[in-house]
N, C-alpha and C. Protein backbone atom coordinates (compact mmCIF):
# COMPACT_ATOMS: atom_id res chain seq x y z
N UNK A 1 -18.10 16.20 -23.65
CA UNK A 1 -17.26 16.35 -22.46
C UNK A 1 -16.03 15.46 -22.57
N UNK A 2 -14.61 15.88 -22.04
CA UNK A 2 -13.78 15.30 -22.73
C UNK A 2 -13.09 14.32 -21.34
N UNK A 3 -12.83 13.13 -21.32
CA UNK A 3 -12.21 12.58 -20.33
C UNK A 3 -11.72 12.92 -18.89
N UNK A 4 -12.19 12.46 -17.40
CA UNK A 4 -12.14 13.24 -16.31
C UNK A 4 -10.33 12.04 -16.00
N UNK A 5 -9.48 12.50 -15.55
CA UNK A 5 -8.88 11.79 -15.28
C UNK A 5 -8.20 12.21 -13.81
N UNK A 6 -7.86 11.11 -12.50
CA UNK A 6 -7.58 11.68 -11.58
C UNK A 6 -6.35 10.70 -11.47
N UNK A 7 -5.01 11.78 -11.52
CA UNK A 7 -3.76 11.85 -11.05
C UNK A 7 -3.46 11.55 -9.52
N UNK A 8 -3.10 9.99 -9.47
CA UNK A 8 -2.84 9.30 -8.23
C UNK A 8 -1.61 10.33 -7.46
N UNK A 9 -1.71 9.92 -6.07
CA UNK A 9 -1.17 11.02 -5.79
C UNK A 9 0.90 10.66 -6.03
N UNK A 10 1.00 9.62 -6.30
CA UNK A 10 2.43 9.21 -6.44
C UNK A 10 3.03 10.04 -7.62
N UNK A 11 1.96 10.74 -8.73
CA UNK A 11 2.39 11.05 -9.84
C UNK A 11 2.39 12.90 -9.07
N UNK A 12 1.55 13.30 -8.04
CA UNK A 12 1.83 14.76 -7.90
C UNK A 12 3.47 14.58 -6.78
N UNK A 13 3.67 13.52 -6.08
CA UNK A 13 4.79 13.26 -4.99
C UNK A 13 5.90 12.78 -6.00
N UNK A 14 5.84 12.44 -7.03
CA UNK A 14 7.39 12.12 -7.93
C UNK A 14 7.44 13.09 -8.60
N UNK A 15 6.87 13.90 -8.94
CA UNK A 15 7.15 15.78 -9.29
C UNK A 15 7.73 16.35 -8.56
N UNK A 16 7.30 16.42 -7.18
CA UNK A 16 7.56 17.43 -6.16
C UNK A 16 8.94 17.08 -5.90
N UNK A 17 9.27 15.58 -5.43
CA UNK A 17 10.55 14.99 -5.59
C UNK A 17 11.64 15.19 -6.71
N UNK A 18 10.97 15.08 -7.81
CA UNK A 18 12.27 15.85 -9.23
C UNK A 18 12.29 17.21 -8.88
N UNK A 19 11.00 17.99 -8.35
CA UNK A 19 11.66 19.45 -8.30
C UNK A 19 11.02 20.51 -9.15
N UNK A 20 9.70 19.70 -9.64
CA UNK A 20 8.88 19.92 -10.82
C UNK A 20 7.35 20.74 -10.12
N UNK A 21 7.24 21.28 -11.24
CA UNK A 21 5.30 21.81 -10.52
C UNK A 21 5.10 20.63 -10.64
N UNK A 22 4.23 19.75 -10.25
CA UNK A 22 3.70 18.65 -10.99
C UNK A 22 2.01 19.14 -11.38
N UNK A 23 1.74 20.29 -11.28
CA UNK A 23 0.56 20.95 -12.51
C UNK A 23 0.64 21.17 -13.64
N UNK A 24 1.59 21.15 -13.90
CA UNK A 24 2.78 21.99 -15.62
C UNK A 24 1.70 21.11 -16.29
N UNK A 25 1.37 19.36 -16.01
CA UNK A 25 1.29 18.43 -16.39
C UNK A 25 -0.20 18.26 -17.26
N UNK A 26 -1.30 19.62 -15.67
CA UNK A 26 -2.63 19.10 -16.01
C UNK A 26 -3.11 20.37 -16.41
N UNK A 27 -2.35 21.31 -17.77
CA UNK A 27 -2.77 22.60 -18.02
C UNK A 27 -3.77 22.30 -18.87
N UNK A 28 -5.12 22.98 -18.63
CA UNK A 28 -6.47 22.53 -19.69
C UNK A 28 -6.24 23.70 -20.57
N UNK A 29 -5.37 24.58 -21.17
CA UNK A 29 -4.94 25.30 -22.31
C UNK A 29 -4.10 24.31 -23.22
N UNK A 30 -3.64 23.31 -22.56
CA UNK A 30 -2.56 23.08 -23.31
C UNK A 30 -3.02 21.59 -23.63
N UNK A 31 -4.01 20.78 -22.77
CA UNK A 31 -4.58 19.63 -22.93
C UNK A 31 -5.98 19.30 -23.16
N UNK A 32 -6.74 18.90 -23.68
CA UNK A 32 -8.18 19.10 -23.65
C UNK A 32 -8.64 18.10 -22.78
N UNK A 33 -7.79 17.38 -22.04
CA UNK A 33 -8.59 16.74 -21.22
C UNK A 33 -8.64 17.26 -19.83
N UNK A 34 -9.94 17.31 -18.61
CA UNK A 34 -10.24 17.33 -18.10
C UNK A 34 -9.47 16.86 -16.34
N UNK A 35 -8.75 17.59 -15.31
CA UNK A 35 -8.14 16.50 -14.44
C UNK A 35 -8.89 16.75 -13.04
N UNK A 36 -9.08 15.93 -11.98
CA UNK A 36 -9.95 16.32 -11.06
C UNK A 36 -8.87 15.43 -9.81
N UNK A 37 -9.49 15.64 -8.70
CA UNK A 37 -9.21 14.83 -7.38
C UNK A 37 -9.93 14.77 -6.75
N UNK A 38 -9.78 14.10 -5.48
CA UNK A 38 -10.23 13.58 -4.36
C UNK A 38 -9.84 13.93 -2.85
N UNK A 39 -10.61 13.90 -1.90
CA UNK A 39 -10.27 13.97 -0.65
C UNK A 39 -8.94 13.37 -0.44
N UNK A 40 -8.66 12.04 -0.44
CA UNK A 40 -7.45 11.19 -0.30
C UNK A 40 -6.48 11.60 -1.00
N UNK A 41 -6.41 11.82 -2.07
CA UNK A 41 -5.32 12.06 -3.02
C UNK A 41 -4.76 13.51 -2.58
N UNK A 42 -5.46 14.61 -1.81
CA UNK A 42 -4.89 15.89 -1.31
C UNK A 42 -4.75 15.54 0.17
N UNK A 43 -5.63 14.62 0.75
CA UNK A 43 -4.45 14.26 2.09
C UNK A 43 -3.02 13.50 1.78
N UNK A 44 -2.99 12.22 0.69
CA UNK A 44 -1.59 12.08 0.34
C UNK A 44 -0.35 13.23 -0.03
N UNK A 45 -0.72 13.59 -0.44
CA UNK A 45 0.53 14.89 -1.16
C UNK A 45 0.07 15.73 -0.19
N UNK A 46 -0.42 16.24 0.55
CA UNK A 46 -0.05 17.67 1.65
C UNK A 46 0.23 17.11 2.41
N UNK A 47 0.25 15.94 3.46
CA UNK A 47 0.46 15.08 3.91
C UNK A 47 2.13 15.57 4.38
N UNK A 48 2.95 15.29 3.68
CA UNK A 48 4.13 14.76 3.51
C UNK A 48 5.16 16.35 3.48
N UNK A 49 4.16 17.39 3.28
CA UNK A 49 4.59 18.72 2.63
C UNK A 49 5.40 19.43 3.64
N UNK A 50 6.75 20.29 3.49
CA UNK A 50 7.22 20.49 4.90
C UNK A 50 7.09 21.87 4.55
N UNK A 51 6.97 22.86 3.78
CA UNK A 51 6.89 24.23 3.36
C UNK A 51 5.55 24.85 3.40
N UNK A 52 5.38 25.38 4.41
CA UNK A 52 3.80 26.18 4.25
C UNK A 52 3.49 26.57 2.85
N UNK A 53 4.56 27.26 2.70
CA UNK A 53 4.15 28.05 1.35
C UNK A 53 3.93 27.10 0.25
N UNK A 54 4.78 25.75 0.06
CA UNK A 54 4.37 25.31 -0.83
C UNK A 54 2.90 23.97 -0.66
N UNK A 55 2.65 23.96 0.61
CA UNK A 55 1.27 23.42 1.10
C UNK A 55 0.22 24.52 1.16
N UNK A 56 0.60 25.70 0.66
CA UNK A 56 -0.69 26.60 0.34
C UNK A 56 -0.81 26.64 -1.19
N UNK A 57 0.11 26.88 -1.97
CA UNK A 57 -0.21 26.98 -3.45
C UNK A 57 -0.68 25.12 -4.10
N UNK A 58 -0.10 24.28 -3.43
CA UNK A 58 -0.91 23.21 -3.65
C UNK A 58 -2.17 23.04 -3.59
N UNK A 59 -2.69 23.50 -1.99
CA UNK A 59 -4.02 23.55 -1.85
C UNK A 59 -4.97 24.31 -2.55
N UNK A 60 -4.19 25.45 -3.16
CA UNK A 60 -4.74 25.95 -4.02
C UNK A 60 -5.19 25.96 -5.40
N UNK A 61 -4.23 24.83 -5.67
CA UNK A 61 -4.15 24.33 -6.88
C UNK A 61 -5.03 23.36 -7.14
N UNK A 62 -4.99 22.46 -6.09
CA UNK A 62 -6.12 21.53 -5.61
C UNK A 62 -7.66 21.82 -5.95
N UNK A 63 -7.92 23.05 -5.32
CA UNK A 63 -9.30 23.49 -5.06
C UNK A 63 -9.69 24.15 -6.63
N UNK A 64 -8.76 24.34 -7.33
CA UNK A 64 -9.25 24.79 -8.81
C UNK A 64 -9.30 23.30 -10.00
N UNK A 65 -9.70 22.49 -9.17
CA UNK A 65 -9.62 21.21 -9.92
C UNK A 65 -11.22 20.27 -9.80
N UNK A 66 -11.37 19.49 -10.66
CA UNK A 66 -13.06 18.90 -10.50
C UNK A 66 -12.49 17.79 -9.19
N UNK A 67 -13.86 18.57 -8.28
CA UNK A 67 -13.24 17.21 -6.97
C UNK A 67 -14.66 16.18 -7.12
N UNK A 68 -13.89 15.24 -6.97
CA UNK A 68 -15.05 13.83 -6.17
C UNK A 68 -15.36 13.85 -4.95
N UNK A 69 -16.09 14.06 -4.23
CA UNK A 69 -16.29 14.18 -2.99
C UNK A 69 -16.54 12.51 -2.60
N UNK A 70 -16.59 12.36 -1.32
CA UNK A 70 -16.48 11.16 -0.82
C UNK A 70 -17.42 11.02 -0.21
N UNK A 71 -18.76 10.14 -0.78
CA UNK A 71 -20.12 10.33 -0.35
C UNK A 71 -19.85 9.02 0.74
N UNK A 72 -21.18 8.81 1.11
CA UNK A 72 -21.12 7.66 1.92
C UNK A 72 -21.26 6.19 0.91
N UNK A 73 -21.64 6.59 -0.91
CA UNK A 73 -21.97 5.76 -1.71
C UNK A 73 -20.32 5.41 -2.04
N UNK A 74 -19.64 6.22 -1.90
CA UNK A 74 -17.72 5.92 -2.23
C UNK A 74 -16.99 5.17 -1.33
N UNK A 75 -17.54 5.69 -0.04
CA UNK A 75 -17.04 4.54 0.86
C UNK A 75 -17.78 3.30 0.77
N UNK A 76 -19.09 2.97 1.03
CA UNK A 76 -19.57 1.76 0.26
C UNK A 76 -18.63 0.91 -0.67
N UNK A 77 -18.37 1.09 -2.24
CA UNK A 77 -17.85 0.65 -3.04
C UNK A 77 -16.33 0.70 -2.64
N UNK A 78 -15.73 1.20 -2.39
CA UNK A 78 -14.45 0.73 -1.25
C UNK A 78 -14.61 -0.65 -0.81
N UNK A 79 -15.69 -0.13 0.52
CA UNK A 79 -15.91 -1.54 1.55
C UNK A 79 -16.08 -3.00 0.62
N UNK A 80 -16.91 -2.47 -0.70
CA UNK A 80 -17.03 -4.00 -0.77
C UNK A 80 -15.76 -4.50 -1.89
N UNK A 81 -15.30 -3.13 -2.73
CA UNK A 81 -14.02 -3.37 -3.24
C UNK A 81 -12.80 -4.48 -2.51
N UNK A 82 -12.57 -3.66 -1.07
CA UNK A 82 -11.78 -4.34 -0.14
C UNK A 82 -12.26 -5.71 0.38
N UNK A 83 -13.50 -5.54 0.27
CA UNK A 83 -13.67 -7.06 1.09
C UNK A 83 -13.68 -8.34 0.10
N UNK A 84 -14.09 -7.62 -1.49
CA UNK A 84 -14.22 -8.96 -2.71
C UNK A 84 -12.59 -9.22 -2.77
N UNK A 85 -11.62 -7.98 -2.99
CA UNK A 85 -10.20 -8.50 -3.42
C UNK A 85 -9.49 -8.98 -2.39
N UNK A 86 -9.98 -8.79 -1.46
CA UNK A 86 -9.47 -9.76 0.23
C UNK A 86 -9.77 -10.83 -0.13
N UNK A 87 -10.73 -11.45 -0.69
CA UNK A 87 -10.90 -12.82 -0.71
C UNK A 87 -10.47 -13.41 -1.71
N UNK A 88 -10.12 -13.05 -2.34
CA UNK A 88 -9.39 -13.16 -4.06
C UNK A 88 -7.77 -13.30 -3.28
N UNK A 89 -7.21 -12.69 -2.50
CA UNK A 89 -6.24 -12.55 -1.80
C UNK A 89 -5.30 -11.72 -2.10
N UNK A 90 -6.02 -10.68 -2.88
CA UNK A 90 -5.07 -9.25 -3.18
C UNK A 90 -5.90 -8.03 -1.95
N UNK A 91 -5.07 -8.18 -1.18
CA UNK A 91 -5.04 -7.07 -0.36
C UNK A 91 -4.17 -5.65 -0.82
N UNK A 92 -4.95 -4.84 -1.12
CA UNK A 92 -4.86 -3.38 -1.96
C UNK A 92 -4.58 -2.29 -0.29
N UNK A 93 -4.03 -1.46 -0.67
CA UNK A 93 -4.01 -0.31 0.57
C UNK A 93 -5.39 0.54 0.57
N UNK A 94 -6.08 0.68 1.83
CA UNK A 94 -7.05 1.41 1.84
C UNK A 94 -7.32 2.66 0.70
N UNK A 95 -6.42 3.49 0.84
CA UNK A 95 -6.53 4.59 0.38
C UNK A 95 -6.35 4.45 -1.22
N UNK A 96 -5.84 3.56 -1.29
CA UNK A 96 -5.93 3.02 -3.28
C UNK A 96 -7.31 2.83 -3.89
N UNK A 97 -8.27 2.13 -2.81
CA UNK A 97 -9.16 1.49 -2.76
C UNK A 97 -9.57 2.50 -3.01
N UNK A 98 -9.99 4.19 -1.74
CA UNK A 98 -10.73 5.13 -1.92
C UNK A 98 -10.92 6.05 -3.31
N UNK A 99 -9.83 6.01 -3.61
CA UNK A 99 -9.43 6.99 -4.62
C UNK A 99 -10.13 5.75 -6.06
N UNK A 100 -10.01 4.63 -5.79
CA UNK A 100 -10.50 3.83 -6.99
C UNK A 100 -11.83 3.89 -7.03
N UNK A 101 -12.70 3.68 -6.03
CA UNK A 101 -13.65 4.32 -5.78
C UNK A 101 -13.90 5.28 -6.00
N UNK A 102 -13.62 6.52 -5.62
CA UNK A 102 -13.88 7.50 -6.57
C UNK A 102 -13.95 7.73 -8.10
N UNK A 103 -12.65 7.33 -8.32
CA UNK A 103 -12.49 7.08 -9.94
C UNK A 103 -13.84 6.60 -11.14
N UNK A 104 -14.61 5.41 -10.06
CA UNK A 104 -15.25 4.36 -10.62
C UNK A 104 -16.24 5.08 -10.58
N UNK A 105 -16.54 6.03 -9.81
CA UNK A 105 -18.04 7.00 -9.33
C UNK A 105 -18.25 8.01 -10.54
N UNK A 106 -17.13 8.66 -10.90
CA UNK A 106 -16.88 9.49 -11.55
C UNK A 106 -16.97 9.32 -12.83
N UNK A 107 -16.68 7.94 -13.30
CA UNK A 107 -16.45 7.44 -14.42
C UNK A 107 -15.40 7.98 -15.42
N UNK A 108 -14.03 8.26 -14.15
CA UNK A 108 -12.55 8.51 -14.38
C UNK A 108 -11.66 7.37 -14.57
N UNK A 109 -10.57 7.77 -15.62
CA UNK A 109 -9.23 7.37 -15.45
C UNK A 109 -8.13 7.83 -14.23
N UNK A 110 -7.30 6.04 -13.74
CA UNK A 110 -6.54 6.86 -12.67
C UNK A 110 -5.52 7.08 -13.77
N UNK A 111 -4.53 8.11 -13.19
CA UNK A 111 -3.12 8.19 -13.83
C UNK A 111 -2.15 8.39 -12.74
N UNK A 112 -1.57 6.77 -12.56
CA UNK A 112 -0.53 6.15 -12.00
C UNK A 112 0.43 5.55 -12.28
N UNK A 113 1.51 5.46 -11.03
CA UNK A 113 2.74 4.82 -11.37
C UNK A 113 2.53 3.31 -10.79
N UNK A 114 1.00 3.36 -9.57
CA UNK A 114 1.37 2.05 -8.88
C UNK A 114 0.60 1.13 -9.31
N UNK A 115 1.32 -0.28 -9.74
CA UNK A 115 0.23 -1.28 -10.10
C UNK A 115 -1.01 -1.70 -9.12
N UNK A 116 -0.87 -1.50 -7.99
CA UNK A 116 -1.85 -1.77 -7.18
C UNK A 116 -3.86 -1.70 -8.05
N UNK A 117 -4.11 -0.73 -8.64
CA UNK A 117 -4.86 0.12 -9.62
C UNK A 117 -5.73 -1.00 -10.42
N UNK A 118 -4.19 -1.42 -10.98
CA UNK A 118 -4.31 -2.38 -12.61
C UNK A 118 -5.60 -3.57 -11.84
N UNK A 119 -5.39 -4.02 -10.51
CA UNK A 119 -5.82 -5.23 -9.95
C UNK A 119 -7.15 -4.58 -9.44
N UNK A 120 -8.04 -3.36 -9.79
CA UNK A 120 -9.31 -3.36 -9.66
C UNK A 120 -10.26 -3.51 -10.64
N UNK A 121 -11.26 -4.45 -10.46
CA UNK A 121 -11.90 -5.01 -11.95
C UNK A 121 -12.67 -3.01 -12.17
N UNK A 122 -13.14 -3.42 -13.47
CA UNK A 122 -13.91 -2.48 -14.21
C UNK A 122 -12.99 -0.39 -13.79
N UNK A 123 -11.84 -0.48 -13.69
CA UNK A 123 -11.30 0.62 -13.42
C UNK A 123 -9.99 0.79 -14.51
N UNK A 124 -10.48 1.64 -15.23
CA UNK A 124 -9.11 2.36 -16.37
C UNK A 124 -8.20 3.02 -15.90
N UNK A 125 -7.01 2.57 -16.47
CA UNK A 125 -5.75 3.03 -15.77
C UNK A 125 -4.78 3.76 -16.53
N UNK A 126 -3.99 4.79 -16.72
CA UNK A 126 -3.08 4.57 -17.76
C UNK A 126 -1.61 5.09 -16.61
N UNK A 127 -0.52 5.10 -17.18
CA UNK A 127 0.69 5.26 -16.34
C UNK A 127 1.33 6.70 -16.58
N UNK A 128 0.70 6.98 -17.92
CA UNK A 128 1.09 8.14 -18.34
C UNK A 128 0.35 8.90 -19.39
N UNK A 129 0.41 10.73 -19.72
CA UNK A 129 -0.43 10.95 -20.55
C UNK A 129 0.06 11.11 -22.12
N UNK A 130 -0.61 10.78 -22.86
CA UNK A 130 -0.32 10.82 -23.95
C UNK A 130 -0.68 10.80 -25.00
C-alpha cells in the first residue's frame, strides 16, 4: 500500500486562489501515491467558497477521496495534543490540531504550507510533492 497523504487545506485554498484545480495535483493515474481528507480540511476550503457550482464539484471531489473520519479517539488525541503543546507554550490552532490528529490516526503525511504542523511531535510533514 503506497503512502496516505492528507493535503492541508491551505494547499487546496492557494490553488483555488492561483486559479488552479487544486486536484490536477492528487491524480492517482499520474501519482502512485494515495491522497485522503478529513472532516476539517472540507469544512476549511468549502468554508470560504462563494460559487455553488464550484462548492459542488469540490464536494464532489472530496467524497471520491480516502476520508478519516473523526472518531471520538481523534478528538481525544487533539485534546491531549492541545493541552501537552499548551504547556510547552506553543499554542497551535484547533483545527491544525484536528487534522494532525487525524493524520497521526491514519498513519498519514500532512502536505502543507503552514509551519504550525512541523511543531507536532511524531507527525510527518512535507511542503510539497515530489
Amino acid at each position: 500500500m503506497s503512502q496516505l497523504i492528507l493535503p492541508d487545506s491551505n494547499i487546496f485554498i492557494g490553488a483555488l486562489r492561483a486559479g488552479t484545480d487544486p486536484f490536477l495535483q492528487f491524480d492517482p493515474e499520474v501519482d502512485d501515491r494515495e491522497f485522503g481528507t478529513c472532516g476539517m480540511i472540507v469544512l476549511e476550503v468549502c468554508r470560504g467558497v462563494r460559487d455553488p457550482n464550484l462548492l459542488r464539484r469540490l464536494k464532489e471531489r472530496f467524497s471520491v477521496m480516502i476520508y478519516v473520519p473523526t472518531s471520538n479517539q481523534i478528538w481525544e488525541r487533539a485534546t491531549h495534543l492541545a493541552w501537552s503543546l499548551d504547556r510547552q507554550g506553543r499554542v497551535l490552532p484547533a483545527p491544525d490540531l484536528i487534522i494532525a490528529a487525524c493524520a497521526l490516526h491514519a498513519g498519514a503525511t500532512v502536505l502543507t504550507a503552514d509551519a504550525h504542523f512541523r511543531e507536532i511531535p511524531g507527525l510527518t510533514v512535507i511542503e510539497a510533492l515530489g
